[in-house]
C-alpha atoms as a PDB file:
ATOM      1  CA  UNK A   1      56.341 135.222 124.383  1.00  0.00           C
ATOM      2  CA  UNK A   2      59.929 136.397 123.797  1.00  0.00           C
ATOM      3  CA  UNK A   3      61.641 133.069 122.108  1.00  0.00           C
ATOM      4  CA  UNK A   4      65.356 132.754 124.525  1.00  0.00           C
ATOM      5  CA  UNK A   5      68.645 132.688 123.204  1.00  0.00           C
ATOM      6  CA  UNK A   6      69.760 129.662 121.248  1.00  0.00           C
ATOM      7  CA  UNK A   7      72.723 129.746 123.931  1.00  0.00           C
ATOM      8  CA  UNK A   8      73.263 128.987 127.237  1.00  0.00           C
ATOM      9  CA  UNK A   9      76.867 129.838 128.614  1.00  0.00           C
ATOM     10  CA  UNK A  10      78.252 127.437 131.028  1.00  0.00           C
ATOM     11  CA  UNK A  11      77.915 130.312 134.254  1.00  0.00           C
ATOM     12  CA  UNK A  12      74.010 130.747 133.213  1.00  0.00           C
ATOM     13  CA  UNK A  13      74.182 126.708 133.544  1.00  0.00           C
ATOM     14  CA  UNK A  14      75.582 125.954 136.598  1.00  0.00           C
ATOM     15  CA  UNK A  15      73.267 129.019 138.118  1.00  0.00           C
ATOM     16  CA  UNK A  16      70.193 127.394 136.846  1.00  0.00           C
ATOM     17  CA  UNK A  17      71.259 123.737 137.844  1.00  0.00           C
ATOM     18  CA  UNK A  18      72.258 125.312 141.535  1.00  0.00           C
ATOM     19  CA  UNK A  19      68.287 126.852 141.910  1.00  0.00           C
ATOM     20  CA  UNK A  20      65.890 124.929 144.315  1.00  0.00           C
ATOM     21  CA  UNK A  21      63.351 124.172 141.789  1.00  0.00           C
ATOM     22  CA  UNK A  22      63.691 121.396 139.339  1.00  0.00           C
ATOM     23  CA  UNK A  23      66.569 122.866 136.585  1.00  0.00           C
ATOM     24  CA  UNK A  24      66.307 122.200 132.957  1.00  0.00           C
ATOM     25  CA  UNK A  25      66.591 118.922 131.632  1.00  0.00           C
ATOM     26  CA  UNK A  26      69.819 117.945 130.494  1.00  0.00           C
ATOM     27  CA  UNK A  27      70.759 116.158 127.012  1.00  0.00           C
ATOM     28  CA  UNK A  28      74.086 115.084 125.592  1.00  0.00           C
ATOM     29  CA  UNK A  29      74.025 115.092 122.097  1.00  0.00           C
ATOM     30  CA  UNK A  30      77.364 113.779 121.575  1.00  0.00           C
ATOM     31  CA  UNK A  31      78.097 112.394 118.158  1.00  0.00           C
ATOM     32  CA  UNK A  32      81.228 112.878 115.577  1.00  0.00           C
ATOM     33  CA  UNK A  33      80.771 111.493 112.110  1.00  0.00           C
ATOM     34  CA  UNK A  34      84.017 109.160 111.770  1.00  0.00           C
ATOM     35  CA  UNK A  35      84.882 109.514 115.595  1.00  0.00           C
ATOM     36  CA  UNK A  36      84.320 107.913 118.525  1.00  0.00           C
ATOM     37  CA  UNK A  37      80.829 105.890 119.664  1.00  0.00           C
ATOM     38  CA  UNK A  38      78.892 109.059 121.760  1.00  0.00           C
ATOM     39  CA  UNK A  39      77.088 105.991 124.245  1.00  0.00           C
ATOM     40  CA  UNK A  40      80.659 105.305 125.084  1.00  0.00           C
ATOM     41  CA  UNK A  41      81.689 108.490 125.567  1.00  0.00           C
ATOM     42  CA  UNK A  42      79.090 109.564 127.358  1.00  0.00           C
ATOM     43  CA  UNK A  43      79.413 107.154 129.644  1.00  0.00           C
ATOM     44  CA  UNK A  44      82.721 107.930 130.334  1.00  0.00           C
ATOM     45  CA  UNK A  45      81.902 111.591 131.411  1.00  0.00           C
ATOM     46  CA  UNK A  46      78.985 114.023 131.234  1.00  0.00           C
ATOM     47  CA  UNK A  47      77.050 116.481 132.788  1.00  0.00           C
ATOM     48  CA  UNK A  48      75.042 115.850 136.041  1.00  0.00           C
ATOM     49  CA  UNK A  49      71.909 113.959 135.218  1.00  0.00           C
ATOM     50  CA  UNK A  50      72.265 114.797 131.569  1.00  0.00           C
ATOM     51  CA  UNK A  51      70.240 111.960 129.408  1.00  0.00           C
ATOM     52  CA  UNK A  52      72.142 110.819 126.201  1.00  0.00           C
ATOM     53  CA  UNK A  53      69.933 111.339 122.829  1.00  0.00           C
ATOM     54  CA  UNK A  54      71.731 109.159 120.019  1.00  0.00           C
ATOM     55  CA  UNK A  55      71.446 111.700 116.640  1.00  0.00           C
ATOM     56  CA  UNK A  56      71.194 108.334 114.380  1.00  0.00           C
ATOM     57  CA  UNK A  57      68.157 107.000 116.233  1.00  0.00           C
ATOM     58  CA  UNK A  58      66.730 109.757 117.957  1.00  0.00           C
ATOM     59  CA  UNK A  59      67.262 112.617 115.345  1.00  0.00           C
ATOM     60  CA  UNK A  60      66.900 110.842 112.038  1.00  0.00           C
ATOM     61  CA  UNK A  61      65.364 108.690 109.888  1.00  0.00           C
ATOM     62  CA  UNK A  62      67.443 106.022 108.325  1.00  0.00           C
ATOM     63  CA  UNK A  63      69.013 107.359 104.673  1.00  0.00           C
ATOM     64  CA  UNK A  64      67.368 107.530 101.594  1.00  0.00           C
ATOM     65  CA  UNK A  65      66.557 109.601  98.848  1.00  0.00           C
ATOM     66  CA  UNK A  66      65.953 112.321 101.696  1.00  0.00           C
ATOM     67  CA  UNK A  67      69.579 112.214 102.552  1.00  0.00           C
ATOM     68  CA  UNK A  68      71.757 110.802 104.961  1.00  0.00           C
ATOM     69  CA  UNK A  69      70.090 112.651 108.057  1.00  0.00           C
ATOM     70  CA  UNK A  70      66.335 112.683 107.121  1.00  0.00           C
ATOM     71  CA  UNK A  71      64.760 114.271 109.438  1.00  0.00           C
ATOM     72  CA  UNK A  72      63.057 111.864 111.586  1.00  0.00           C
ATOM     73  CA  UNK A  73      59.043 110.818 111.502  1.00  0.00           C
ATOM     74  CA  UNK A  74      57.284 113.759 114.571  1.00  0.00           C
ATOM     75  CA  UNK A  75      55.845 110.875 116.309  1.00  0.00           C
ATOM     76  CA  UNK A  76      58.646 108.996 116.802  1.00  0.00           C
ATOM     77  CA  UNK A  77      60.978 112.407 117.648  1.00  0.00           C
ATOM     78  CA  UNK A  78      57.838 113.071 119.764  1.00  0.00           C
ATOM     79  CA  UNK A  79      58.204 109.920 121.532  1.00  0.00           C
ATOM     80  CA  UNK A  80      62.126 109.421 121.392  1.00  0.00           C
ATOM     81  CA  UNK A  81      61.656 113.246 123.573  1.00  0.00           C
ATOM     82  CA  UNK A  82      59.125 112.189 126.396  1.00  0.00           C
ATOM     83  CA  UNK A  83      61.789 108.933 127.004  1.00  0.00           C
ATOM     84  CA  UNK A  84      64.634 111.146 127.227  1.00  0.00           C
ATOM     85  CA  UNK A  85      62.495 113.178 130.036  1.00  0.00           C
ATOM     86  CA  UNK A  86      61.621 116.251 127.533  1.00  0.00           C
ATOM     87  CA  UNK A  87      58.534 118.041 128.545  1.00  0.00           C
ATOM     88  CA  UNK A  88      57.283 121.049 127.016  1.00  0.00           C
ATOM     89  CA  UNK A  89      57.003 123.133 130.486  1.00  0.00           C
ATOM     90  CA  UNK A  90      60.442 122.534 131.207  1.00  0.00           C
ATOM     91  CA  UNK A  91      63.516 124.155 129.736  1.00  0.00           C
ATOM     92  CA  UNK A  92      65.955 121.791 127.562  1.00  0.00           C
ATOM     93  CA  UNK A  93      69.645 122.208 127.461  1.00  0.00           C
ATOM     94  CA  UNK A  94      71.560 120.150 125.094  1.00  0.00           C
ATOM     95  CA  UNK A  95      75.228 120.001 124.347  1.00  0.00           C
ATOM     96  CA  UNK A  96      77.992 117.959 122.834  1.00  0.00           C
ATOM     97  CA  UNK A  97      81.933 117.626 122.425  1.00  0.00           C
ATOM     98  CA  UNK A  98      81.881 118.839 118.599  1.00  0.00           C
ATOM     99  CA  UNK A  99      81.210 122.837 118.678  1.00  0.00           C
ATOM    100  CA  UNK A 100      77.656 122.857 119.065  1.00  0.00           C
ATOM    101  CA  UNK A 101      77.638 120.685 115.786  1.00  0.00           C
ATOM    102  CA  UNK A 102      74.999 117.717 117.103  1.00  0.00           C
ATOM    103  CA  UNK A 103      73.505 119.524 119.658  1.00  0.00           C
ATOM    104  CA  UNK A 104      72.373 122.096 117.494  1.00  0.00           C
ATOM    105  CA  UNK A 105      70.221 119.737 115.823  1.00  0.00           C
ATOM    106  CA  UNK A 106      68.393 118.193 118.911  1.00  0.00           C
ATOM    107  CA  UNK A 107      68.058 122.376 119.310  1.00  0.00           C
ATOM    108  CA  UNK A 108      66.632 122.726 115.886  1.00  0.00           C
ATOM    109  CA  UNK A 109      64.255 119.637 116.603  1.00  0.00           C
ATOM    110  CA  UNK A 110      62.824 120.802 119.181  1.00  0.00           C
ATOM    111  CA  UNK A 111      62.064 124.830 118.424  1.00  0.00           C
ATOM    112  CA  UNK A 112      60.679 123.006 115.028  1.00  0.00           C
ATOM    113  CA  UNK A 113      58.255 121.311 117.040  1.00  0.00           C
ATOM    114  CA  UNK A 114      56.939 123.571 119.116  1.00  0.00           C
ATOM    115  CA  UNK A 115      59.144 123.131 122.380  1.00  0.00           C
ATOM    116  CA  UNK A 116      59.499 127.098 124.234  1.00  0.00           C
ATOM    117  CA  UNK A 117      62.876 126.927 125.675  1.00  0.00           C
ATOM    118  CA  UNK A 118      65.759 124.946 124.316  1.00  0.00           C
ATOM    119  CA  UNK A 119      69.746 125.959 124.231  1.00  0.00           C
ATOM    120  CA  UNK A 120      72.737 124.977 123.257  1.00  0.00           C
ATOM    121  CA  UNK A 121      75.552 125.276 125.926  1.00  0.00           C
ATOM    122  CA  UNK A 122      78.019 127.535 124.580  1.00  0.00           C
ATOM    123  CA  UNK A 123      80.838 125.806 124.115  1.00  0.00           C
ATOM    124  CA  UNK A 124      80.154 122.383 124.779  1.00  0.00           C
ATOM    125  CA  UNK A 125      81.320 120.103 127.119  1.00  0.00           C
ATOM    126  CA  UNK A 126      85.229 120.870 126.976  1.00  0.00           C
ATOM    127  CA  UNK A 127      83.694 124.899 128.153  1.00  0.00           C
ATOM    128  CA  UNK A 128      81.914 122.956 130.870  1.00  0.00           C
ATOM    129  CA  UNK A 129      85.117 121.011 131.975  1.00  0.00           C
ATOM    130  CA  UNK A 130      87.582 124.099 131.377  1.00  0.00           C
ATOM    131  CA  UNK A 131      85.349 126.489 133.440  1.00  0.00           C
ATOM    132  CA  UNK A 132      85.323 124.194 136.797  1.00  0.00           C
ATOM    133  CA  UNK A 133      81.968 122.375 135.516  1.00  0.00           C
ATOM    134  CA  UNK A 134      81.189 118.495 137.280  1.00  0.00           C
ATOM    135  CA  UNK A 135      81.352 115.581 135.407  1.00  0.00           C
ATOM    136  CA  UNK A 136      79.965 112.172 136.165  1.00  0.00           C
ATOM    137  CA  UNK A 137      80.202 108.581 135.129  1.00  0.00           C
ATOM    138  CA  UNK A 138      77.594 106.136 134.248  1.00  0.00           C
ATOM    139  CA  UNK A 139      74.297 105.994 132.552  1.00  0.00           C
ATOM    140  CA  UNK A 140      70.809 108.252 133.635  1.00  0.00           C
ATOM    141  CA  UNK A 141      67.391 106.887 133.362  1.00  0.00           C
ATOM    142  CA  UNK A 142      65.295 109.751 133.492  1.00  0.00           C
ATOM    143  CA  UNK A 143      61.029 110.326 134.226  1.00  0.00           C
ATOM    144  CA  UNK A 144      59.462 110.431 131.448  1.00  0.00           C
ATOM    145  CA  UNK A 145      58.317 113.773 130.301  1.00  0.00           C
ATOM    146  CA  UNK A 146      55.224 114.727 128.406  1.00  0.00           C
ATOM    147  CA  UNK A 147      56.707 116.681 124.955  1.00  0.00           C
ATOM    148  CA  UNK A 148      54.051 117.579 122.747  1.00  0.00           C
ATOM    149  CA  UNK A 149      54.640 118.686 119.281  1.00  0.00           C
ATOM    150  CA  UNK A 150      53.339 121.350 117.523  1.00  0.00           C
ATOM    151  CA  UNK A 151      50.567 121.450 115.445  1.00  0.00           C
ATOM    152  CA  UNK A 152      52.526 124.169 112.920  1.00  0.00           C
ATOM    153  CA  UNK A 153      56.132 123.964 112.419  1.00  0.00           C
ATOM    154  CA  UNK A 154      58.423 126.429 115.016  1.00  0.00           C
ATOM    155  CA  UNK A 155      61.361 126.750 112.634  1.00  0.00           C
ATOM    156  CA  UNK A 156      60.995 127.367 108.658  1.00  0.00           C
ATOM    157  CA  UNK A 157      62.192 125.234 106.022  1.00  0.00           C
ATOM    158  CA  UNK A 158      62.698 124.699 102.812  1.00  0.00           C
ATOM    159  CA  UNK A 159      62.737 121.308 100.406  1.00  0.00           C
ATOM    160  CA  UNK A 160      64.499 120.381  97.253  1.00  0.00           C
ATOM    161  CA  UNK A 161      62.174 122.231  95.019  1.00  0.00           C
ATOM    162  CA  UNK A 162      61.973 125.419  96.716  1.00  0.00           C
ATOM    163  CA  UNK A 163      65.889 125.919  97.171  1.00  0.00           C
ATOM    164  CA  UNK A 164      67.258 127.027  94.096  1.00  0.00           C
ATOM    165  CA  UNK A 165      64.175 129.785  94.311  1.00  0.00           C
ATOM    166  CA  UNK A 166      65.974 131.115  98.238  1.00  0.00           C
ATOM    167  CA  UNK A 167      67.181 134.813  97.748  1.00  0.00           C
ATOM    168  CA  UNK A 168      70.513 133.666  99.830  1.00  0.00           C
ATOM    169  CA  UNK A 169      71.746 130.351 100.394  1.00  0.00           C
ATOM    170  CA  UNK A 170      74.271 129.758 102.442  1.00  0.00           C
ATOM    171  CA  UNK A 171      76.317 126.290 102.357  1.00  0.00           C
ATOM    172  CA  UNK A 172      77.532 125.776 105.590  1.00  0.00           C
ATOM    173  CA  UNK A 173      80.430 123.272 105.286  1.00  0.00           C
ATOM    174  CA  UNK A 174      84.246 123.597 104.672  1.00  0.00           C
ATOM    175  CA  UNK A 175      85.195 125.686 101.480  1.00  0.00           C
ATOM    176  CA  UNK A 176      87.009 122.672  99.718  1.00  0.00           C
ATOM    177  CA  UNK A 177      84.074 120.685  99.606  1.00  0.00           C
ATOM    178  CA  UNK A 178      81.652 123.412  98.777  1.00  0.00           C
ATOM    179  CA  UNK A 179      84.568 124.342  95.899  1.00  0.00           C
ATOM    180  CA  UNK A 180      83.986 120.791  94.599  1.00  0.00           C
ATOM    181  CA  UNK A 181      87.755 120.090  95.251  1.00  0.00           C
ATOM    182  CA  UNK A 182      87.326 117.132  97.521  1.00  0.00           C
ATOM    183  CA  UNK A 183      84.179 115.430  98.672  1.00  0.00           C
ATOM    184  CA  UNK A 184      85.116 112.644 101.730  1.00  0.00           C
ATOM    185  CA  UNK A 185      81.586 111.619 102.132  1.00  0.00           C
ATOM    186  CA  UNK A 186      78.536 112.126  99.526  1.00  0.00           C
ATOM    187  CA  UNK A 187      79.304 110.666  95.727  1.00  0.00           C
ATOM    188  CA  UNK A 188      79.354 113.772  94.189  1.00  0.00           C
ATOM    189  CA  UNK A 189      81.324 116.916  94.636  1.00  0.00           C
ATOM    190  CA  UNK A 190      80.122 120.670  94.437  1.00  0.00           C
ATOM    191  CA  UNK A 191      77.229 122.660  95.656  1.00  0.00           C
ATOM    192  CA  UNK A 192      73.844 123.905  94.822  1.00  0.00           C
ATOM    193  CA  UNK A 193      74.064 126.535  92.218  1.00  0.00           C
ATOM    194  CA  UNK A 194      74.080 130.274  93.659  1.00  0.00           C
ATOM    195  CA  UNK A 195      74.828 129.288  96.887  1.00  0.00           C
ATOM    196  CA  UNK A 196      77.563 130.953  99.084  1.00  0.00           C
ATOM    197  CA  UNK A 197      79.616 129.064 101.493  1.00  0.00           C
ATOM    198  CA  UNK A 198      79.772 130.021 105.562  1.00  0.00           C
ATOM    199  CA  UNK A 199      81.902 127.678 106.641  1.00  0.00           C
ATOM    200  CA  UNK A 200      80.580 126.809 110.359  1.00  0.00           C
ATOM    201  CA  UNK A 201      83.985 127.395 111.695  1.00  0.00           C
ATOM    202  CA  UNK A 202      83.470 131.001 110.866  1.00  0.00           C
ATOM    203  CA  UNK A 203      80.642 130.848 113.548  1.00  0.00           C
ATOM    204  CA  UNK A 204      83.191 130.089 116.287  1.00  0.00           C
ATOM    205  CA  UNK A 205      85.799 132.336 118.431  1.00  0.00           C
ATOM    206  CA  UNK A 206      89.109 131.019 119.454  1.00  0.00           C
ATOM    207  CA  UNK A 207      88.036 129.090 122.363  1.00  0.00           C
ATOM    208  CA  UNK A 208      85.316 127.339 120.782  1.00  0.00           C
ATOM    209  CA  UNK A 209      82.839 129.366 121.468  1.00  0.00           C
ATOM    210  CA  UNK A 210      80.083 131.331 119.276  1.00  0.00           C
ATOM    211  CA  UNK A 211      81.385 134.874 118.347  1.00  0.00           C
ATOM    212  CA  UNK A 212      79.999 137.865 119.149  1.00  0.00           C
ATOM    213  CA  UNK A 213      76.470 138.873 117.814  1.00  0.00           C
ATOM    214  CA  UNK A 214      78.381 141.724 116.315  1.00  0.00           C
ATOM    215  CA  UNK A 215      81.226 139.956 114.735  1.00  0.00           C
ATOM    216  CA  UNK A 216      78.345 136.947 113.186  1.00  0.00           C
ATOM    217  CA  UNK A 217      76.186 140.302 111.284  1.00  0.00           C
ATOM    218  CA  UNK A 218      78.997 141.044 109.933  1.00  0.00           C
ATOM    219  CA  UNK A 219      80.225 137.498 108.728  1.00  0.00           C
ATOM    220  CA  UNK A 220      76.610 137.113 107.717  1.00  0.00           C
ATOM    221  CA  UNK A 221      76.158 140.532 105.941  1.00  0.00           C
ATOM    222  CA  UNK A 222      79.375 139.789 103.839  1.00  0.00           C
ATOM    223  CA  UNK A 223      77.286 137.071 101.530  1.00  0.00           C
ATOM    224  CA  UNK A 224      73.894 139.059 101.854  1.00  0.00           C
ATOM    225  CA  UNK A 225      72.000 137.327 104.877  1.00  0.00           C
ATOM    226  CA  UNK A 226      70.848 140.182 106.367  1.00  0.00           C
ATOM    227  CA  UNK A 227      67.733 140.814 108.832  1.00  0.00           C
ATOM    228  CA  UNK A 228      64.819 140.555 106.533  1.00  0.00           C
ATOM    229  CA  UNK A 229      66.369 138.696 103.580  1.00  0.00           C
ATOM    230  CA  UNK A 230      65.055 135.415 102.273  1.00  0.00           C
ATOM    231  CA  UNK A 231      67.755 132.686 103.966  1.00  0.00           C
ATOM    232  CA  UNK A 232      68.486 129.339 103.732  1.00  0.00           C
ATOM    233  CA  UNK A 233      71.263 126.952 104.673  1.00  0.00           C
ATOM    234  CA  UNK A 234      72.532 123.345 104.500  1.00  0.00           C
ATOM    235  CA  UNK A 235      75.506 120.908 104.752  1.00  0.00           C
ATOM    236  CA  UNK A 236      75.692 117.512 104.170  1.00  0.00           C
ATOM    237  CA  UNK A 237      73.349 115.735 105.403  1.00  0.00           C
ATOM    238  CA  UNK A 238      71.549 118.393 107.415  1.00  0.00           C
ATOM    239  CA  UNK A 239      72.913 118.247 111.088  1.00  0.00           C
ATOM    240  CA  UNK A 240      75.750 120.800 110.824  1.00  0.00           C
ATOM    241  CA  UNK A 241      73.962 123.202 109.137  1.00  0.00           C
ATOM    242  CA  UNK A 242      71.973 123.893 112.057  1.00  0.00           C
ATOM    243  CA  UNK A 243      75.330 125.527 113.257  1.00  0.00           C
ATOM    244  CA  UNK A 244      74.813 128.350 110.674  1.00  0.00           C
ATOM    245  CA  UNK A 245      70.783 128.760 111.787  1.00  0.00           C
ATOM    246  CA  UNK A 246      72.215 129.291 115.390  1.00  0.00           C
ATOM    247  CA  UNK A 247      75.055 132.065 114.426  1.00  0.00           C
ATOM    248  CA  UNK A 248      72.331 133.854 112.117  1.00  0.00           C
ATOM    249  CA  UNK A 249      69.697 133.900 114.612  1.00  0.00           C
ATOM    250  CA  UNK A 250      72.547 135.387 116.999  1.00  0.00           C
ATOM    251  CA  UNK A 251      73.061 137.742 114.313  1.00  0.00           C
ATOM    252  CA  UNK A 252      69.753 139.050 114.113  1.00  0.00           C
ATOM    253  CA  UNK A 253      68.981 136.988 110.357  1.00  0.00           C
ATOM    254  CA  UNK A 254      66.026 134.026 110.677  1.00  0.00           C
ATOM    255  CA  UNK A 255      67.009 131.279 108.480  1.00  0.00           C
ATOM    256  CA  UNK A 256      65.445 128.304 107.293  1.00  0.00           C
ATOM    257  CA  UNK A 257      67.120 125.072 106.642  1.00  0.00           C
ATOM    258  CA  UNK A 258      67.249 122.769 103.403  1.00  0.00           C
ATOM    259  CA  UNK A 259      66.922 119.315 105.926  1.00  0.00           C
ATOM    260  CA  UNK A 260      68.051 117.036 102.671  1.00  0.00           C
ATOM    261  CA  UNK A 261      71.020 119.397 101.796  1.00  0.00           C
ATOM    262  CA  UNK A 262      73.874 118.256  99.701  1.00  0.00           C
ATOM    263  CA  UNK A 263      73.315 114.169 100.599  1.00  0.00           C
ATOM    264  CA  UNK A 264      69.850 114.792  99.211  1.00  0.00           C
ATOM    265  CA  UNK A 265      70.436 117.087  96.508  1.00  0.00           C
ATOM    266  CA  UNK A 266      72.530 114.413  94.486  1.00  0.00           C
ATOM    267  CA  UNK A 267      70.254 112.017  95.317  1.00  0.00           C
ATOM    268  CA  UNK A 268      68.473 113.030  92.443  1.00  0.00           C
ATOM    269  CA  UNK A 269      70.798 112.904  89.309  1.00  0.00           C
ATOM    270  CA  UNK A 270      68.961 115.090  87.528  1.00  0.00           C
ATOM    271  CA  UNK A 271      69.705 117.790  89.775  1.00  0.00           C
ATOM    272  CA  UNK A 272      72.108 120.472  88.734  1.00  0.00           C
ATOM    273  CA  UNK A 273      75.638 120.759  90.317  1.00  0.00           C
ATOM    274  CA  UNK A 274      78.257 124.030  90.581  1.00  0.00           C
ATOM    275  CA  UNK A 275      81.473 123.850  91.333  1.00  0.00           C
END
C-alpha cells in the first residue's frame, strides 16, 4: 500500500470534510512551549468536530533521563488514541497554530504505530482561517475509535547509543542554540558531535507553509541527507524534530528520529558535547 503524503492542504481538507461518507477524524494538536494553554485555545476556536490531543499527556511521558518529551508508554498512546476517536480504518488529520511543530508529532505517533493514513494540514490553523476555513467554539466529545498499534514499529529510530554511529545527523533547532551560543531551555549548551543543523524554519515558505519538494532536496542535499543515506534528526526534547522527518520525507530522504535528542543527550554527563 502506497503510504500518503505527510500533508494535507487546507482545499484537499475541506473536499474531504464536504464528502457524504464519514471524513477523517480531526485532531488539534495545539501546544507552544512558553505560550498560551492549547485547552484554552482550542476552545476558543478550531476546526469542525476536531478533538483536542494535549502533547504533555497524550504524547509523552513525564521527563526523565529520557528527556523532556519521552515518548509516551504504546498502551497508554494506544489508549489516549481510541478516546480521542482514532481508529485505524479511518484517516487522521491533525494540525496546530505553531507550523506543523506539535502536530507533527501526533503525525509521527501514529505512522510509528502502525496507523495507514495520518497528515498534517499544511499550514495549520491560521492556513485554515486565511483560506475561508470554519471555525467553531466549544469542546467535542468524540466515539471512541478502535486504534490498534503495531506489532513492529512504522517509523525508524534511533537511541542514545546508536546516534553518534548515524552517517548524517541533522539537528533540527535554531542555529544559536545548536552553535552553543545560547541555550533558553536544557542546562547545557551545544550539540551532538558531527551533527549538522536544519533549522525547521528552513522547512517553511513565506506563508507558513512547507516548501516545495524541490526546494526541501535541495536544503536537504546541502548537509548530505540524500535519498538512500543513513539519517537522523532531533531537537530538544523530540517534538520539533518531527518537523525535519516531515520536510525530508517530502524531499524524497527517510529519516529516523533520536526521540531523547538534546534534553536526553545531557542527561547523561558523561556524554560528549560540540559546540
Amino acid at each position: 500500500m502506497t503510504t500518503p503524503s505527510p500533508l494535507i492542504s487546507t482545499s484537499e481538507l475541506r473536499d474531504l470534510l464536504a464528502e457524504d461518507h464519514a471524513g477523517p477524524t480531526l485532531l488539534d494538536v495545539r501546544y507552544r512551549m512558553g505560550g498560551p494553554s492549547g485547552p484554552d485555545v482550542y476552545a476558543a476556536g478550531h476546526l469542525p468536530d476536531a478533538v483536542y490531543v494535549d502533547l504533555d499527556a497524550d504524547l509523552a511521558s513525564p521527563p526523565g533521563a529520557g528527556g523532556r518529551h519521552p515518548l509516551p508508554d504504546p498502551a497508554a498512546f494506544e489508549q489516549a488514541m481510541r478516546r480521542v476517536g482514532v481508529s485505524s480504518g479511518r484517516p487522521v488529520v491533525v494540525y496546530d497554530d505553531w507550523s506543523a511543530h506539535a502536530a507533527g508529532r501526533a503525525w509521527w505517533l501514529l505512522r510509528l504505530h502502525g496507523h495507514p493514513d495520518v497528515r498534517v494540514l499544511d499550514g495549520g490553523l491560521s492556513a485554515w482561517v486565511a483560506d475561508g476555513g470554519p471555525v467553531v467554539r466549544g469542546s467535542v466529545a468524540p466515539e471512541p475509535g478502535d486504534f490498534t498499534r503495531a506489532e513492529s514499529p512504522g517509523m525508524p529510530v534511533v537511541d542514545a547509543d546508536r546516534v553518534l554511529d548515524v552517517e548524517v545527523l541533522v539537528d533540527a533547532r535554531a542555529a544559536e542554540r545548536y552553535r552553543g551560543e545560547v541555550e533558553p531551555v536544557d542546562p547545557v549548551a551545544g550539540h551532538v558531535p558531527g551533527a549538522v543543523n536544519v533549522p525547521t524554519s528552513c522547512n517553511l515558505a513565506d506563508d507558513g507553509r512547507f516548501r516545495s519538494a524541490e526546494e526541501l532536496r535541495a536544503v536537504y542535499a546541502a548537509v548530505g541527507a540524500v535519498p538512500g543515506a543513513d539519517v537522523a534528526v532531533y531537537c530538544g526534547s523530540g517534538v520539533t524534530a518531527t518537523h525535519d522527518v516531515i520536510a525530508m520525507e517530502l524531499a524524497g530522504v527517510t529519516a529516523a528520529l533520536y526521540p531523547g535528542s538534546w534534553s536526553g543527550w545531557v542527561a547523561d554527563p558523561s556524554r560528549p558535547v560540540e559546540r
